[in-house]
C-alpha atoms as a PDB file:
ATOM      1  CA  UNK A   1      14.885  66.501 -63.423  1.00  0.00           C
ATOM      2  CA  UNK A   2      16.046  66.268 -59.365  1.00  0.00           C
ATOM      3  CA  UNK A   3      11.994  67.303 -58.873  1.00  0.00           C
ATOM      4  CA  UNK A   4      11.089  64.042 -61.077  1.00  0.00           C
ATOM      5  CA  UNK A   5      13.277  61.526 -59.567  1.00  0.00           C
ATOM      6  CA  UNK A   6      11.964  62.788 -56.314  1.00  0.00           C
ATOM      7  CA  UNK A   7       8.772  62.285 -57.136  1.00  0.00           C
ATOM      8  CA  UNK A   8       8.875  59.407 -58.861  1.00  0.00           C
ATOM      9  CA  UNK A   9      10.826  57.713 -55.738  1.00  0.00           C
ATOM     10  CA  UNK A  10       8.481  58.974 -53.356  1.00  0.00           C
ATOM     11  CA  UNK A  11       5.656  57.092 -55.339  1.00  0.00           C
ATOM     12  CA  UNK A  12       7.200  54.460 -55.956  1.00  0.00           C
ATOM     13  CA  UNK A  13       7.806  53.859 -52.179  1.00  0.00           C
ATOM     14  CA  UNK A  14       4.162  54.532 -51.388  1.00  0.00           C
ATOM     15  CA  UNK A  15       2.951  52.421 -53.739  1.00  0.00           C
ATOM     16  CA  UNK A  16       5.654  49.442 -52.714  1.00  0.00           C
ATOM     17  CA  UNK A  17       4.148  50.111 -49.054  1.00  0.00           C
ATOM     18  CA  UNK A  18       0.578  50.100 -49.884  1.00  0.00           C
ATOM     19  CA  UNK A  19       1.628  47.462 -52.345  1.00  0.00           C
ATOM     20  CA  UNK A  20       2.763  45.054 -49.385  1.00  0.00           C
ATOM     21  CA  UNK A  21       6.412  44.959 -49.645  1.00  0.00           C
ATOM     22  CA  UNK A  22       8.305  43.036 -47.407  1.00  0.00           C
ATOM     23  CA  UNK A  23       9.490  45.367 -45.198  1.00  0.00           C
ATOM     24  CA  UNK A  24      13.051  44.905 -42.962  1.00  0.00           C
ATOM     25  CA  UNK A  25      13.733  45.203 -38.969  1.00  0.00           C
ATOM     26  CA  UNK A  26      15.346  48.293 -38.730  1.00  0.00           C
ATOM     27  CA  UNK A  27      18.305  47.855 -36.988  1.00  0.00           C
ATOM     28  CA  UNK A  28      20.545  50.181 -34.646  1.00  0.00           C
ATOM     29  CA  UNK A  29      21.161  52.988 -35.936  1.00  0.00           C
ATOM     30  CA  UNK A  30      24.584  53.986 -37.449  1.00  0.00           C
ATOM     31  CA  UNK A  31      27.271  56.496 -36.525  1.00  0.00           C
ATOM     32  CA  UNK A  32      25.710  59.611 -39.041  1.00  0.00           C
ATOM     33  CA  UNK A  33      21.913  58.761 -38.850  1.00  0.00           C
ATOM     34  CA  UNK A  34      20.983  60.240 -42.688  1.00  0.00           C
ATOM     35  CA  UNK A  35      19.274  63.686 -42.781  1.00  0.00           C
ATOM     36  CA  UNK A  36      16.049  64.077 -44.921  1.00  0.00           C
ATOM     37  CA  UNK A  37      14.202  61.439 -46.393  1.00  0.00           C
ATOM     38  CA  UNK A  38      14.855  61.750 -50.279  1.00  0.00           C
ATOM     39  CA  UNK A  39      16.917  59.586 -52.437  1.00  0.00           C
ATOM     40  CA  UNK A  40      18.445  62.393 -53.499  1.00  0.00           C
ATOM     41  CA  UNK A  41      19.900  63.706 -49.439  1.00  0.00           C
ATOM     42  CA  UNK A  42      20.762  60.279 -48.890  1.00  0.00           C
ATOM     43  CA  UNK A  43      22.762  59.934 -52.384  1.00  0.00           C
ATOM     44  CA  UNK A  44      24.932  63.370 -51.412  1.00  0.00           C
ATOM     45  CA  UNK A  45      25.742  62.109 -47.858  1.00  0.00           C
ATOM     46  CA  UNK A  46      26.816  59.125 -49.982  1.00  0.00           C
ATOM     47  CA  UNK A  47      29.111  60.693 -52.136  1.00  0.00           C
ATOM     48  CA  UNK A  48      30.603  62.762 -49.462  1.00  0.00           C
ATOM     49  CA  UNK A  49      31.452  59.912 -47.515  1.00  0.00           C
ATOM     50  CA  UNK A  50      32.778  58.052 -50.415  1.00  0.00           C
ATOM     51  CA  UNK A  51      35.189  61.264 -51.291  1.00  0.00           C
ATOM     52  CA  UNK A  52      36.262  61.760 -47.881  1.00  0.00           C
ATOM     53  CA  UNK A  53      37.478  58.117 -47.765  1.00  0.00           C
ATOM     54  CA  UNK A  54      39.215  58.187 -51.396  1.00  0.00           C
ATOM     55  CA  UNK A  55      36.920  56.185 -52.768  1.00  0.00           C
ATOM     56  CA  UNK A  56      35.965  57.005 -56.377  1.00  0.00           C
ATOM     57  CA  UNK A  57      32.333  59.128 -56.494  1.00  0.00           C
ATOM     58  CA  UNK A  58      29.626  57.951 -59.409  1.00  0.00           C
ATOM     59  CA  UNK A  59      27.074  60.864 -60.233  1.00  0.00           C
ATOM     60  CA  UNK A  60      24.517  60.845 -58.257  1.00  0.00           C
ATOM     61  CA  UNK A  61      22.281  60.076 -61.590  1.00  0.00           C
ATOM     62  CA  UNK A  62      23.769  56.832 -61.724  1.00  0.00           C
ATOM     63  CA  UNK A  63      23.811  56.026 -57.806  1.00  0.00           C
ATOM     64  CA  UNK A  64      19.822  57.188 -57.724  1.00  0.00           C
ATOM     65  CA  UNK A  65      18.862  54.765 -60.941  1.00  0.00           C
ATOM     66  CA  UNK A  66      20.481  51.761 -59.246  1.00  0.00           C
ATOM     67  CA  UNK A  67      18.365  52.766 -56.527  1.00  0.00           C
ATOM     68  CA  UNK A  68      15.221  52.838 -58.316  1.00  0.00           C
ATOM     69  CA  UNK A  69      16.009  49.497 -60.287  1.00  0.00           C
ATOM     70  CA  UNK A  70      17.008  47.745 -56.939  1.00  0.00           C
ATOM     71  CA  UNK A  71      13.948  48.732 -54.678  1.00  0.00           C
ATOM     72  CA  UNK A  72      11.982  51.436 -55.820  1.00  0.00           C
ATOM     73  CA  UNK A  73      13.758  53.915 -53.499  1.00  0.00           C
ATOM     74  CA  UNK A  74      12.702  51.827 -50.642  1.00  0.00           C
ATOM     75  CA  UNK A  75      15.614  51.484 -48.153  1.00  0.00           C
ATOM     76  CA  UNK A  76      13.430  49.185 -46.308  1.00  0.00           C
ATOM     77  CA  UNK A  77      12.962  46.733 -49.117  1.00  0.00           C
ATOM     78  CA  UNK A  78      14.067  42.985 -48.435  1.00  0.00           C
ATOM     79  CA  UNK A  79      14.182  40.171 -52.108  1.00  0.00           C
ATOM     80  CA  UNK A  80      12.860  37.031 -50.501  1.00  0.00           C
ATOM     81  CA  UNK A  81      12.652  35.352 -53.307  1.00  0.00           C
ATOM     82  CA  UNK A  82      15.705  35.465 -55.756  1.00  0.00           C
ATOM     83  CA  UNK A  83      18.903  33.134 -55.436  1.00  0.00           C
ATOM     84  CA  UNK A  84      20.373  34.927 -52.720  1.00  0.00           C
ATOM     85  CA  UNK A  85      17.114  34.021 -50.338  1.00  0.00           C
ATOM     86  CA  UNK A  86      17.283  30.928 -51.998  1.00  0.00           C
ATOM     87  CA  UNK A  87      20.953  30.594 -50.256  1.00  0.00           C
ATOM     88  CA  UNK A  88      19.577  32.316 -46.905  1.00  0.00           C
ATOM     89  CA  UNK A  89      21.181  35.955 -47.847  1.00  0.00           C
ATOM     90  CA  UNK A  90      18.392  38.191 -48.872  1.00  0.00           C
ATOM     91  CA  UNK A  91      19.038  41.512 -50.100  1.00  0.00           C
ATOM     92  CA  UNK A  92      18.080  43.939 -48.136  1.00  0.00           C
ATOM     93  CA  UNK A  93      18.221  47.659 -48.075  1.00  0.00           C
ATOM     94  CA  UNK A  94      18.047  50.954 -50.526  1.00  0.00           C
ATOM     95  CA  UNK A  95      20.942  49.172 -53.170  1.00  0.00           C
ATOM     96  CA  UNK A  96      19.965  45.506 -52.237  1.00  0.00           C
ATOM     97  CA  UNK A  97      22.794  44.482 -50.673  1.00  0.00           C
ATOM     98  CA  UNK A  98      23.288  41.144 -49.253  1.00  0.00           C
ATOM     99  CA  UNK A  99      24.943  41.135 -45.499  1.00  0.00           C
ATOM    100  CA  UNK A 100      28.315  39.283 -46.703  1.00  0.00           C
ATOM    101  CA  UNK A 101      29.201  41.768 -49.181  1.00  0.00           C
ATOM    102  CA  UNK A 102      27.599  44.786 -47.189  1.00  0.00           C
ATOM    103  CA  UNK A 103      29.789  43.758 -43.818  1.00  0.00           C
ATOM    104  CA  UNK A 104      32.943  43.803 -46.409  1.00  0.00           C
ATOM    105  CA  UNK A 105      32.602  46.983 -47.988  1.00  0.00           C
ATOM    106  CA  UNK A 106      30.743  49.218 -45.767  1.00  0.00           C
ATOM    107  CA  UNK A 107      33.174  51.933 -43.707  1.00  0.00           C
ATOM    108  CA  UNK A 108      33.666  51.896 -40.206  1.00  0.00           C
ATOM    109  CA  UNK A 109      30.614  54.416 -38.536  1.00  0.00           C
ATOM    110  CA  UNK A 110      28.818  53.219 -41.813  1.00  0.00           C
ATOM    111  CA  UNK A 111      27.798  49.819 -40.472  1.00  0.00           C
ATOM    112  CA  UNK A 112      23.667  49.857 -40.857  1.00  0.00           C
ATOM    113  CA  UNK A 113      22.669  48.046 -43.886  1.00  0.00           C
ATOM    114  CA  UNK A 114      19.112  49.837 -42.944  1.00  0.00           C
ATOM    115  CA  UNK A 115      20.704  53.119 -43.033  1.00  0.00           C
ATOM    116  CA  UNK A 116      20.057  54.351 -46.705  1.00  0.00           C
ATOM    117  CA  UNK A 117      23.432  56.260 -46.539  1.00  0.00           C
ATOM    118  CA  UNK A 118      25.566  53.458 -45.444  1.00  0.00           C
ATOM    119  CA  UNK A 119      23.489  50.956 -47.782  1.00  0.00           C
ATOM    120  CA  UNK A 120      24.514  53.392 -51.222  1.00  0.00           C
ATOM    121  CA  UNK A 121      28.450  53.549 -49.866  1.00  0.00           C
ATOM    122  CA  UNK A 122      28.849  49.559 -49.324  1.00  0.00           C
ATOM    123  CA  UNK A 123      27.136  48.866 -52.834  1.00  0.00           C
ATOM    124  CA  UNK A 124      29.311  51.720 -54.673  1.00  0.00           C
ATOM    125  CA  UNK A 125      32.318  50.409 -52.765  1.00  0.00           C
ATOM    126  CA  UNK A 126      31.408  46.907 -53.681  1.00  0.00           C
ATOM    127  CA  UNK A 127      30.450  47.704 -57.512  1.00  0.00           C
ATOM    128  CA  UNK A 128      33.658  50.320 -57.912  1.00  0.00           C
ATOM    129  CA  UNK A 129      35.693  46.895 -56.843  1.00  0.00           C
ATOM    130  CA  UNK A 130      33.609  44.301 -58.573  1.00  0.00           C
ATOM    131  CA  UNK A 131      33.561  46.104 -62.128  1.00  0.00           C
ATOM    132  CA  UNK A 132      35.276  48.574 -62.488  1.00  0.00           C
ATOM    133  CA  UNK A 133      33.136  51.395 -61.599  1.00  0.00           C
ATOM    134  CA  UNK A 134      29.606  51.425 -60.067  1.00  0.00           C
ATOM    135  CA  UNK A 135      28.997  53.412 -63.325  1.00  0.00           C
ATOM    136  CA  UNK A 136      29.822  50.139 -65.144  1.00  0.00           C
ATOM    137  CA  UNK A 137      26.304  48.540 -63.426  1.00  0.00           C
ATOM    138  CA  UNK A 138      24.436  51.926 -63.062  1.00  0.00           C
ATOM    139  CA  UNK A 139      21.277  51.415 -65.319  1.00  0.00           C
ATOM    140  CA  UNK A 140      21.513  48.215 -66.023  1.00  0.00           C
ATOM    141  CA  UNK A 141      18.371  46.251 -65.813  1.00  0.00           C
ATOM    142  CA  UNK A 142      19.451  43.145 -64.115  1.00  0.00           C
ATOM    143  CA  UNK A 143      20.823  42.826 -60.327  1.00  0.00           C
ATOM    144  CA  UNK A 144      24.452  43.143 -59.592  1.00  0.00           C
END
């Protein structure tokens, strides 16, 4: 199944690039730059930092399909054209954060909205505090 989802995510972020996605700026790179370039090394780094910090740890089934509904698996992905664009906040990143609620949930050395890692433990902070659980929003269909 971990083969699949890779797969599938590596498609789907080909096919968003040759597809013309709005791509992000980069910006400076955060305190633990993310090792390998998979969903699924990016979600573990995730969930390590969110157990380290006490923060309550979704499966990483449920942290890698929010992914995939939010951007494909593309942590470069930007929404210019939903409400929050609308209002001058797009969401940007792997989990489609917008900078307000990324800046209030993200941990300090976990500060790059660009940085897949930092982008899944802001929105998992952010969700766990919103509703609940980020398992409470996992597959839903809609953003959150």
């Amino acid at each position: 199944m971990q083969r699949k989802i890779r797969l599938a995510t590596r498609l789907a972020v080909a096919g968003a690039i040759a597809g013309g996605a709005v791509i992000g700026t980069v910006g400076a790179a955060s305190a633990a730059t993310p090792t390998g370039n998979d969903l699924g090394s990016w979600v573990a780094q995730a969930q390590s930092i969110l157990a380290a910090h006490g923060d309550h740890v979704p499966p990483a089934a449920a942290i890698e399909a929010r992914a995939m509904t939010e951007s494909s698996g593309n942590p470069n992905a930007v929404n210019n054209w939903d409400s929050n664009a609308v209002a001058g906040t797009p969401s940007e990143g792997l989990m489609q954060t917008i900078v307000p609620t990324f800046d209030t949930y993200a941990l300090p050395g976990h500060t790059d909205i660009w940085n897949p890692v930092d982008n899944i433990v802001a929105a998992v902070r952010y969700a766990n505090a919103t509703y609940g659980a980020f398992e409470n929003v996992a597959y839903g269909t809609q953003g959150y």
